[in-house]
N, C-alpha and C. Protein backbone atom coordinates (compact mmCIF):
# COMPACT_ATOMS: atom_id res chain seq x y z
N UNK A 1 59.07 -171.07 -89.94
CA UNK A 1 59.36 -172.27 -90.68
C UNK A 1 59.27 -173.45 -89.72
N UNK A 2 58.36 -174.70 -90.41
CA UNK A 2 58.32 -175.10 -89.46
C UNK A 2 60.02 -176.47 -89.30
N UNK A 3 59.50 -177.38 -88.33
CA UNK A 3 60.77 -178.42 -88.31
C UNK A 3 61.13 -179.07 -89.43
N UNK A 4 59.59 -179.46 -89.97
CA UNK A 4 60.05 -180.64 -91.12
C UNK A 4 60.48 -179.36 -92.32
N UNK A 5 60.08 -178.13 -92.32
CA UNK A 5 60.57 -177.63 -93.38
C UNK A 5 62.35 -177.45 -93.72
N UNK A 6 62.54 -177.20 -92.23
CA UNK A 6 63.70 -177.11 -92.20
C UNK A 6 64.86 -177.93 -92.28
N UNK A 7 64.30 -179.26 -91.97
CA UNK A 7 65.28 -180.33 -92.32
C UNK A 7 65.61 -180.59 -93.52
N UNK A 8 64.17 -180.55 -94.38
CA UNK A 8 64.18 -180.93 -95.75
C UNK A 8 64.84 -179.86 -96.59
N UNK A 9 64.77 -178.25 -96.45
CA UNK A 9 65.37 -177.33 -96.92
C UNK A 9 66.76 -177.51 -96.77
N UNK A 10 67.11 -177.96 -95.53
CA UNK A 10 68.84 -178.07 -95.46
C UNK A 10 69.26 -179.11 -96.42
N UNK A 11 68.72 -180.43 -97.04
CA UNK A 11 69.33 -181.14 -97.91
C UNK A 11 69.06 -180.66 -99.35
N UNK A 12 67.95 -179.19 -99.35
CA UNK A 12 68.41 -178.70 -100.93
C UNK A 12 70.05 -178.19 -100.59
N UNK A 13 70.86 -177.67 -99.33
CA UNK A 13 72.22 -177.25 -99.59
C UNK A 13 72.77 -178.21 -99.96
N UNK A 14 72.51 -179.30 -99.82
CA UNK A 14 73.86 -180.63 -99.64
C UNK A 14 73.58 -181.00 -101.43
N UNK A 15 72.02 -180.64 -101.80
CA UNK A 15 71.98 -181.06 -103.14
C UNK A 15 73.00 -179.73 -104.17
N UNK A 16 72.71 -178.51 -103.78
CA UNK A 16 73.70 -177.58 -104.52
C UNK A 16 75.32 -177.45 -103.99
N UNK A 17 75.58 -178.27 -102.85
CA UNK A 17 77.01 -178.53 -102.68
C UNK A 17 77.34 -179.52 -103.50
N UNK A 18 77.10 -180.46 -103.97
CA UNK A 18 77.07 -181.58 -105.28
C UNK A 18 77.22 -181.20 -105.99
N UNK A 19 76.63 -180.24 -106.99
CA UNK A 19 76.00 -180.08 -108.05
C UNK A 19 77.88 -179.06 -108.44
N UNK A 20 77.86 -178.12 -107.46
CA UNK A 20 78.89 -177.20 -107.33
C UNK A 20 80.22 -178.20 -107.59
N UNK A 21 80.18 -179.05 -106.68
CA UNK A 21 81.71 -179.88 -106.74
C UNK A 21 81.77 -180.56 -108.01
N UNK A 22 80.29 -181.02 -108.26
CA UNK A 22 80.65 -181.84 -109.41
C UNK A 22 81.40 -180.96 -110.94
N UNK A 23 81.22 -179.52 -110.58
CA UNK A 23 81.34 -178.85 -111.73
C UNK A 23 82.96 -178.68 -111.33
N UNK A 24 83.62 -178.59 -110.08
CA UNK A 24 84.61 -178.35 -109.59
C UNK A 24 85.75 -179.17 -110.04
N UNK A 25 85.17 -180.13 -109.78
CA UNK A 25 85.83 -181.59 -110.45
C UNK A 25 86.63 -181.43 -111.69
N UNK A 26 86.12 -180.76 -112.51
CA UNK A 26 86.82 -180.60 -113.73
C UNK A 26 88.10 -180.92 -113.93
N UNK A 27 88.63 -180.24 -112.65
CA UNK A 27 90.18 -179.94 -112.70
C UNK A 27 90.53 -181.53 -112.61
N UNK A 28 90.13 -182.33 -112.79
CA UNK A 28 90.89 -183.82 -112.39
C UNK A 28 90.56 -184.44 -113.95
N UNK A 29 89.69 -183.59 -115.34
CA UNK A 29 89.75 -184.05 -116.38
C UNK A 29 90.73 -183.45 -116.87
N UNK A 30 91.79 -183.52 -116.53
CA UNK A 30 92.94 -182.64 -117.03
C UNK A 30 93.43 -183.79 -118.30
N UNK A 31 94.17 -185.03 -117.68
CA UNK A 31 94.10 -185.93 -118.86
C UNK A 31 93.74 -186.15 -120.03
N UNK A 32 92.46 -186.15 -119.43
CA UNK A 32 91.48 -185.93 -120.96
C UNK A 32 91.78 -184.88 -121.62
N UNK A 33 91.89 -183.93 -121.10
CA UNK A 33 92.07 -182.91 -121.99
C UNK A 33 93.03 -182.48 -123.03
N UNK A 34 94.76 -183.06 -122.39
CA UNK A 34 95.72 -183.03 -122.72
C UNK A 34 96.25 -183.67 -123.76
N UNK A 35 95.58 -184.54 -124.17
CA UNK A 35 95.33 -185.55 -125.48
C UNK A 35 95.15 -184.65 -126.56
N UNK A 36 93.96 -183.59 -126.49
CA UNK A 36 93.62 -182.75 -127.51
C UNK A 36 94.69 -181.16 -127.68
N UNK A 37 94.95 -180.88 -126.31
CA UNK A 37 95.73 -179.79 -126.22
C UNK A 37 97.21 -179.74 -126.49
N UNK A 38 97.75 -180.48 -126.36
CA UNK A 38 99.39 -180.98 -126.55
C UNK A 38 99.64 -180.63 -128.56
N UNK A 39 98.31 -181.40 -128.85
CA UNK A 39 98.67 -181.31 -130.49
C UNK A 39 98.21 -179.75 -131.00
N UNK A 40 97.34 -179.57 -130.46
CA UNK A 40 96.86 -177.93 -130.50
C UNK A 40 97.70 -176.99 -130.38
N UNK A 41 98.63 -177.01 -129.19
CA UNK A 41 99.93 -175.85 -128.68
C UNK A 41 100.99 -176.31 -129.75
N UNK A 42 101.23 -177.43 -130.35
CA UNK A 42 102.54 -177.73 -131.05
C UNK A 42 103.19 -178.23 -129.55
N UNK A 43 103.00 -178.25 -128.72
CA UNK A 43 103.98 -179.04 -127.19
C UNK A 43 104.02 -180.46 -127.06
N UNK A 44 104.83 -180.89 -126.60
CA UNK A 44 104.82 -182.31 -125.98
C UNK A 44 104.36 -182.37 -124.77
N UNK A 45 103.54 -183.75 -124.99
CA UNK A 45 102.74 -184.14 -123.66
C UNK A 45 103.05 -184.16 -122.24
N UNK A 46 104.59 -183.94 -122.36
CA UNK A 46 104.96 -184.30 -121.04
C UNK A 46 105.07 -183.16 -120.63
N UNK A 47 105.00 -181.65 -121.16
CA UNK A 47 105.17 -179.73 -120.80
C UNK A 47 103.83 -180.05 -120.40
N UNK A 48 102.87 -180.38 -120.56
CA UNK A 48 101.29 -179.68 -120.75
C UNK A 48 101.03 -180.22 -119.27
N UNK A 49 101.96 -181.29 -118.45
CA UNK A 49 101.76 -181.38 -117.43
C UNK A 49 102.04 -180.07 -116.13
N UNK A 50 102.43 -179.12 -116.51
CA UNK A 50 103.10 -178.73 -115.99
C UNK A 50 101.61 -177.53 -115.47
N UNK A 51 100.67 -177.54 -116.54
CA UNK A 51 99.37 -176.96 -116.53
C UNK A 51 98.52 -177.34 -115.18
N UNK A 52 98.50 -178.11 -115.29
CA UNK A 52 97.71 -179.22 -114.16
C UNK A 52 98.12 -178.62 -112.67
N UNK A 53 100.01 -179.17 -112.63
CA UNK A 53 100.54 -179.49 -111.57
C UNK A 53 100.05 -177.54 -110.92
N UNK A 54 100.34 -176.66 -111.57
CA UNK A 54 99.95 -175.35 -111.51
C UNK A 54 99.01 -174.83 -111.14
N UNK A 55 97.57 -175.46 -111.91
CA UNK A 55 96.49 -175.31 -111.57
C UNK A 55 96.15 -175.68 -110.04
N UNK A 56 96.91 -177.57 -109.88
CA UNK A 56 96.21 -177.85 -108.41
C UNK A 56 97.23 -176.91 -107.06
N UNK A 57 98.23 -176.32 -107.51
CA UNK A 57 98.95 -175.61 -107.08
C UNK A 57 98.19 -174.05 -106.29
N UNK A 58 97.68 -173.39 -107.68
CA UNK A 58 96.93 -172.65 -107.43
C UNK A 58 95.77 -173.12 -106.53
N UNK A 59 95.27 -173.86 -106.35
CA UNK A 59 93.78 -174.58 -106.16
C UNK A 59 94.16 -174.60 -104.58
N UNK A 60 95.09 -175.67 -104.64
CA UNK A 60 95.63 -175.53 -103.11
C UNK A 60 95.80 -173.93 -102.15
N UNK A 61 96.09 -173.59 -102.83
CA UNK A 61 96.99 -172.22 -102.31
C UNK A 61 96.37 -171.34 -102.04
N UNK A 62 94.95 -171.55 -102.75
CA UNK A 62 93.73 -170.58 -102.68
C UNK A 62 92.77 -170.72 -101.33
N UNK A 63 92.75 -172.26 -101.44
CA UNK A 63 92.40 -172.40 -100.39
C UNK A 63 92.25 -172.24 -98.66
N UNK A 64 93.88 -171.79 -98.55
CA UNK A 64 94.30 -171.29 -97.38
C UNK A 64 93.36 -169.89 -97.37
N UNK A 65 93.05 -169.05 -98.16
CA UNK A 65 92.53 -167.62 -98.11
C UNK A 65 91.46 -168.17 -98.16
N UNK A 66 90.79 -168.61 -98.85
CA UNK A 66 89.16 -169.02 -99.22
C UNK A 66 88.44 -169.62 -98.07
N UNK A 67 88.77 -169.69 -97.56
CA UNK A 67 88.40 -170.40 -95.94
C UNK A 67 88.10 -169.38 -95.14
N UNK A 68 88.78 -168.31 -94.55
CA UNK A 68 88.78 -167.29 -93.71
C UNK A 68 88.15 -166.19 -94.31
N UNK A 69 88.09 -166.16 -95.84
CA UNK A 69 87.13 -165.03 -96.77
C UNK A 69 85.75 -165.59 -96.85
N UNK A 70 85.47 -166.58 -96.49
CA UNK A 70 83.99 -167.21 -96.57
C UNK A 70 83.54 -167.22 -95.26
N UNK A 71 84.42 -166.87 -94.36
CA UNK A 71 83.85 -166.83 -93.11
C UNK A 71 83.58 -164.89 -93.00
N UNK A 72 84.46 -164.21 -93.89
CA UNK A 72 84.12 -163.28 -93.21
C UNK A 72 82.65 -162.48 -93.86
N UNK A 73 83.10 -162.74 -95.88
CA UNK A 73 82.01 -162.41 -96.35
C UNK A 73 81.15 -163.16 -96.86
N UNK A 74 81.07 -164.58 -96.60
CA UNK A 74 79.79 -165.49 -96.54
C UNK A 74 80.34 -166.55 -97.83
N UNK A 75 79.60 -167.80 -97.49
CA UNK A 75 80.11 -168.46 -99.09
C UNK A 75 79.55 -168.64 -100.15
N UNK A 76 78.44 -167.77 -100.56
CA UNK A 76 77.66 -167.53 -101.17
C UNK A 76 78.54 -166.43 -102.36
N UNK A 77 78.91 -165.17 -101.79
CA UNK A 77 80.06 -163.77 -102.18
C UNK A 77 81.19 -164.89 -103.16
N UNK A 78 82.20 -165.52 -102.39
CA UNK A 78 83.22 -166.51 -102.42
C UNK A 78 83.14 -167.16 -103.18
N UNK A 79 82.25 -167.92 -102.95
CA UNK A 79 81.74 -169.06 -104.72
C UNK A 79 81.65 -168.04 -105.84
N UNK A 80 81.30 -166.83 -105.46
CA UNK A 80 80.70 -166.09 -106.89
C UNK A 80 82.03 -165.83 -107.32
N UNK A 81 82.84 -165.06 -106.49
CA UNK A 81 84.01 -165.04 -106.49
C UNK A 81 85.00 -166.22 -107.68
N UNK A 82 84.58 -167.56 -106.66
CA UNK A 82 85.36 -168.70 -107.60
C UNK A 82 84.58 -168.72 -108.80
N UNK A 83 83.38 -168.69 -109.20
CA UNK A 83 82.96 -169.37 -110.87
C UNK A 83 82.90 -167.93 -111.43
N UNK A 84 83.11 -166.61 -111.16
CA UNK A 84 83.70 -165.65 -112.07
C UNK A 84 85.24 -166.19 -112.74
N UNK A 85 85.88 -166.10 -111.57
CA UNK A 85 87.68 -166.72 -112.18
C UNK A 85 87.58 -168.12 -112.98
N UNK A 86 86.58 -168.88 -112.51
CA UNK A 86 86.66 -170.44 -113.60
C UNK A 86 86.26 -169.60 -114.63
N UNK A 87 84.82 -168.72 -114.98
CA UNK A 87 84.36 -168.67 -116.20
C UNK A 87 85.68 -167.49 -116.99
N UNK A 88 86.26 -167.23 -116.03
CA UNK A 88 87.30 -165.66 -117.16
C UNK A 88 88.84 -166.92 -117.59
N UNK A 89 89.09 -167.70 -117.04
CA UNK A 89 90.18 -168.49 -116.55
C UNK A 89 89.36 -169.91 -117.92
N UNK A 90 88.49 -170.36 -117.82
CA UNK A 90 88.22 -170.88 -118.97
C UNK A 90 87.91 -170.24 -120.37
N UNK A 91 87.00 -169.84 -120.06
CA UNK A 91 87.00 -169.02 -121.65
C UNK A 91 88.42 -168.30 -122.24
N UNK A 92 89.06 -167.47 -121.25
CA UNK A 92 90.04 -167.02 -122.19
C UNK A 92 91.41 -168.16 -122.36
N UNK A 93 91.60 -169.40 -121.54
CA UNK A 93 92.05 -170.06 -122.30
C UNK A 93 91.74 -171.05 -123.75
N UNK A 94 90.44 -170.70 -123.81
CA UNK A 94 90.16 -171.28 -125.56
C UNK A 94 90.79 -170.01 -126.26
N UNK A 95 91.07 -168.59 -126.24
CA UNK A 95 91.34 -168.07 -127.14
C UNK A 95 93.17 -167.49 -127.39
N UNK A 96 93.99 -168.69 -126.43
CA UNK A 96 95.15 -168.83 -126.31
C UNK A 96 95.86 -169.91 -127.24
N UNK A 97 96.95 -169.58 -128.04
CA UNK A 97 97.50 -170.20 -128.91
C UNK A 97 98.41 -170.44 -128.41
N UNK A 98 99.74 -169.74 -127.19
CA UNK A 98 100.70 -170.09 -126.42
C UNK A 98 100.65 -170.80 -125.21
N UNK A 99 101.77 -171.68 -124.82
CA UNK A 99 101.83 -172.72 -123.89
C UNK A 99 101.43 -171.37 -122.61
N UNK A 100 102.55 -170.34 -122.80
CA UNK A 100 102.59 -169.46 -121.22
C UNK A 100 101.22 -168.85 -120.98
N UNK A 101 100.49 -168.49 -122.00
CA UNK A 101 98.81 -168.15 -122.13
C UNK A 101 97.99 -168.92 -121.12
N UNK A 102 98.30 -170.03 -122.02
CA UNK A 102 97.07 -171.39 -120.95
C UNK A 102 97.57 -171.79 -119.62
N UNK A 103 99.10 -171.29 -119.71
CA UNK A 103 99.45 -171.89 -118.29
C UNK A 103 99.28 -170.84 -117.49
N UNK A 104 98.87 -169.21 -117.72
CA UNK A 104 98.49 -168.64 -117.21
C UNK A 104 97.11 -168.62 -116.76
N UNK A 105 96.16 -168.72 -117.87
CA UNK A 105 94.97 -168.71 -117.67
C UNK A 105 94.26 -169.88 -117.54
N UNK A 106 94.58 -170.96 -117.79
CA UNK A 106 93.88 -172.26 -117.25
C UNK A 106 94.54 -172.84 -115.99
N UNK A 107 95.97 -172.85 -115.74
CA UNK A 107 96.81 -173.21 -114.53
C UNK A 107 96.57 -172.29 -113.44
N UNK A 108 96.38 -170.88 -113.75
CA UNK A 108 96.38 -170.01 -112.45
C UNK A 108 95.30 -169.22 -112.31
N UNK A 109 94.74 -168.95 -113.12
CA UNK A 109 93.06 -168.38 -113.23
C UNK A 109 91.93 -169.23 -112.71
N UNK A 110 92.22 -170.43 -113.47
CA UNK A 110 90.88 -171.51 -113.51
C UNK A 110 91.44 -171.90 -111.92
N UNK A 111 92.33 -172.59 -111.74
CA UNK A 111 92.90 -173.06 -110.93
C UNK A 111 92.56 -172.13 -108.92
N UNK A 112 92.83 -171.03 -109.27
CA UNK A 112 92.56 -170.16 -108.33
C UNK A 112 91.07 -169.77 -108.31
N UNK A 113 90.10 -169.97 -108.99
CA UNK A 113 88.70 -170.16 -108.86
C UNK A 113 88.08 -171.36 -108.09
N UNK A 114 88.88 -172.55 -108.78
CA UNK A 114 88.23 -173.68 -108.52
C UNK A 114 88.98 -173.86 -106.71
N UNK A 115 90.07 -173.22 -106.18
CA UNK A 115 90.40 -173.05 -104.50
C UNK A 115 89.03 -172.36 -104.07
N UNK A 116 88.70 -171.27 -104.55
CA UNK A 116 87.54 -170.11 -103.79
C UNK A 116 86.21 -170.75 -103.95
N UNK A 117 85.99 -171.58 -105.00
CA UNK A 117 84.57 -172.34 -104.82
C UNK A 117 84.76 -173.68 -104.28
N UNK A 118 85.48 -174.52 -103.95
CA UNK A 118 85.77 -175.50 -103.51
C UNK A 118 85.19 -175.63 -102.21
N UNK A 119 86.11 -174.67 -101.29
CA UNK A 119 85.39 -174.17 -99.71
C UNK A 119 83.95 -174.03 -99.11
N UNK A 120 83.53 -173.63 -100.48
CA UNK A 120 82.69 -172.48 -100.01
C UNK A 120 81.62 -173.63 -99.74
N UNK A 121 81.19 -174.69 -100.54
CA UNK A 121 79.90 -175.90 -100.92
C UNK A 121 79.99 -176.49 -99.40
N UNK A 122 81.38 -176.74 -99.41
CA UNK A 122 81.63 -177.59 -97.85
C UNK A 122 81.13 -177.04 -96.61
N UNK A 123 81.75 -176.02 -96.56
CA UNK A 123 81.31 -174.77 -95.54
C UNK A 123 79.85 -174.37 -95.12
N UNK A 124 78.81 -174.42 -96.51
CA UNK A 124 77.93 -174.07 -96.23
C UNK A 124 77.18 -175.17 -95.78
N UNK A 125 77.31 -176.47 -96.21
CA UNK A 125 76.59 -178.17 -95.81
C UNK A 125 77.14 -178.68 -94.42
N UNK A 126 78.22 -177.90 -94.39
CA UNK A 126 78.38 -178.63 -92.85
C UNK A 126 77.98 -177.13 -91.59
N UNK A 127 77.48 -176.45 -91.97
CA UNK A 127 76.76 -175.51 -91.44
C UNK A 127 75.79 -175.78 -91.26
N UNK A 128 74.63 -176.11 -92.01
CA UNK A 128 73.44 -177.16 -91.78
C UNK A 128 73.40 -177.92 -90.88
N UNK A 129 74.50 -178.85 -91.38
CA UNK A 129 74.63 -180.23 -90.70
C UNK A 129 75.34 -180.23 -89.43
N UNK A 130 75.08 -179.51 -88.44
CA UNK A 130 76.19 -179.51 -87.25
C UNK A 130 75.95 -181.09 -86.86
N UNK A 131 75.14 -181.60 -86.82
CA UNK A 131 75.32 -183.46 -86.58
C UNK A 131 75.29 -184.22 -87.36
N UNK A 132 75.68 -184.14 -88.29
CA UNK A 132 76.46 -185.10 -89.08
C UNK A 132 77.35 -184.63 -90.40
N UNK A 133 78.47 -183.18 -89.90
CA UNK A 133 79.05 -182.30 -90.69
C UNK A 133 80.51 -183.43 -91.05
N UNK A 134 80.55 -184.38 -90.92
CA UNK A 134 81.48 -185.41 -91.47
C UNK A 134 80.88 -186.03 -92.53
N UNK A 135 79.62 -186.50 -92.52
CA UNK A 135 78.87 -187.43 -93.91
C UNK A 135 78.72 -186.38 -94.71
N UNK A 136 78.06 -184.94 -94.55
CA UNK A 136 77.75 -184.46 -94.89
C UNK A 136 79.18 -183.88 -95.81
N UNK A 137 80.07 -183.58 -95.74
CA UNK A 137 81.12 -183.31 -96.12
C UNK A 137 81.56 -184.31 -96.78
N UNK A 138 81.37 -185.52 -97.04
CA UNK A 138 81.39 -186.86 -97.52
C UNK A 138 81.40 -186.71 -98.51
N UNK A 139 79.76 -186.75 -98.58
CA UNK A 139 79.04 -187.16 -99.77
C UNK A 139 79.09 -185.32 -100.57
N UNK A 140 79.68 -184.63 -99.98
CA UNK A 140 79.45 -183.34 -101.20
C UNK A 140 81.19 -183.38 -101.67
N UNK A 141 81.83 -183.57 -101.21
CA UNK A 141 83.41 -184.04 -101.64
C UNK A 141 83.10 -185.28 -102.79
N UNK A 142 82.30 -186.10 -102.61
CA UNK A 142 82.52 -187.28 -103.35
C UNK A 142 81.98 -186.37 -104.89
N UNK A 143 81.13 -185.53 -104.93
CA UNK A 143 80.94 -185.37 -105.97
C UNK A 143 82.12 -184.19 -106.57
N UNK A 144 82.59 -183.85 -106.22
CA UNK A 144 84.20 -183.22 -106.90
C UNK A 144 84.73 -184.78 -107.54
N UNK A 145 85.16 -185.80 -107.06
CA UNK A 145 85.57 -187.04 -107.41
C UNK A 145 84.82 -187.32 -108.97
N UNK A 146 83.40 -187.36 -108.67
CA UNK A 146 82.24 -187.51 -109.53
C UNK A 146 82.13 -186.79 -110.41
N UNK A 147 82.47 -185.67 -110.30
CA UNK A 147 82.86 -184.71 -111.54
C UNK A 147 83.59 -185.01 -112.67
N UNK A 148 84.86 -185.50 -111.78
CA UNK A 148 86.35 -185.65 -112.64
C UNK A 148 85.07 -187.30 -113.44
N UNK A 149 85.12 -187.87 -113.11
CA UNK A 149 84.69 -189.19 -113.40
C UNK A 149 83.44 -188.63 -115.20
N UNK A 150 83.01 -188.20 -114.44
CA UNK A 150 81.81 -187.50 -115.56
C UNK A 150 82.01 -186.74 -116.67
N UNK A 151 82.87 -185.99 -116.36
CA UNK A 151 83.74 -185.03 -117.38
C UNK A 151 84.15 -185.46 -118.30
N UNK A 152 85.16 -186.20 -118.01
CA UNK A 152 86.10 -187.17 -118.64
C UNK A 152 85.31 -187.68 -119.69
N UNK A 153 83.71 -188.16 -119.48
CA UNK A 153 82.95 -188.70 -121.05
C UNK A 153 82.67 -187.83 -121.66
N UNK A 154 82.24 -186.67 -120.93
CA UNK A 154 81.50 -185.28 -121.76
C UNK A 154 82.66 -184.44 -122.55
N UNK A 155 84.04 -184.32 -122.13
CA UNK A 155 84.85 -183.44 -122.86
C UNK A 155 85.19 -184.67 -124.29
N UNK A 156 85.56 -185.98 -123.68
CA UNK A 156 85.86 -186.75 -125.07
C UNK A 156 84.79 -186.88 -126.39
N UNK A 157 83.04 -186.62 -125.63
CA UNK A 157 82.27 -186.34 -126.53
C UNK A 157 82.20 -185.49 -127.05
N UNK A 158 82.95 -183.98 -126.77
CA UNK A 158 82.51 -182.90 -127.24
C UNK A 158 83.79 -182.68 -128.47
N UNK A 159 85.33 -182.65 -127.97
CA UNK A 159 86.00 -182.87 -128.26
C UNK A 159 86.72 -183.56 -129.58
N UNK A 160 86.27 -185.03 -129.31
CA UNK A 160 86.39 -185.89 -130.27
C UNK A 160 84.59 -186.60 -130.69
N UNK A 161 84.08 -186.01 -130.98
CA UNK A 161 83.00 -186.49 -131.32
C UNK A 161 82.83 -187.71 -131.72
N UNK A 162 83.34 -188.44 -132.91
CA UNK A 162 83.73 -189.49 -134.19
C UNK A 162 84.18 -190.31 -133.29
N UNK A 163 85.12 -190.25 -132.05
CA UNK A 163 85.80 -191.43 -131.19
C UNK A 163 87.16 -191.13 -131.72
């Protein structure tokens, strides 16, 4: 391979570390979401927080392991790892009618996915990037931010269609 291939190949990672966070992000359309879910459970708005605080709980917490498991079995394994638990951790909270359901499976399922793929985007772009593994970590963090930002129109469109 030659040089220029290789430079240019390393910013397809930084383009699928984006792409990854941006989906990661989710967890920050929690708001949005809670508008629709509060009246759905029969709960008040102010319990459904408790989903969130759980989730970034989990998210956090995962992270301490997800770091040292991506080093040992790669972050490629790890991510798969995290968007299995988002996809079992989302889907089976649509087919939950109880508060302890979703706060199981969207607070600690989804939540503990989105720690194991979080790592993994970063890890692999600033692997690339040994000279400039700070921007590079930048701009693939900003799109977790960018996510939440993006989401936020797509769930209210899907959601509430009519406005």
């Amino acid at each position: 391979m030659s040089e220029g291939q290789k430079i240019r190949n390393r910013w397809i990672v930084v383009v699928g570390a984006i792409m990854i966070q941006l989906a990661l992000g989710t967890i920050y359309s929690w708001g949005t979401l809670t508008v629709f879910i509060s009246p759905y459970m029969n709960e008040i708005k102010e319990l459904t927080v408790y989903v969130f605080g759980v989730g970034l709980l989990s998210f956090a917490v995962t992270m301490i392991f997800a770091g040292k498991m991506q080093q040992k079995y790669g972050p490629r394994n790890v991510a798969i790892l995290g968007g299995v638990l988002i996809g079992i951790g989302l889907i089976s909270s649509t087919f939950m009618t109880t508060f302890v359901g979703f706060f199981i499976t969207y607070g600690i399922i989804f939540g503990v996915g989105i720690g194991f793929g979080y790592v993994c985007p970063i890890a692999a772009a600033g692997k690339w990037f040994p000279d400039k593994k700070g921007f590079i970590n930048g701009i693939a963090v900003a799109g977790f931010g960018a996510g939440a930002f993006i989401f936020n129109f797509v769930i209210k469109a899907i959601a509430n269609p009519t406005g």
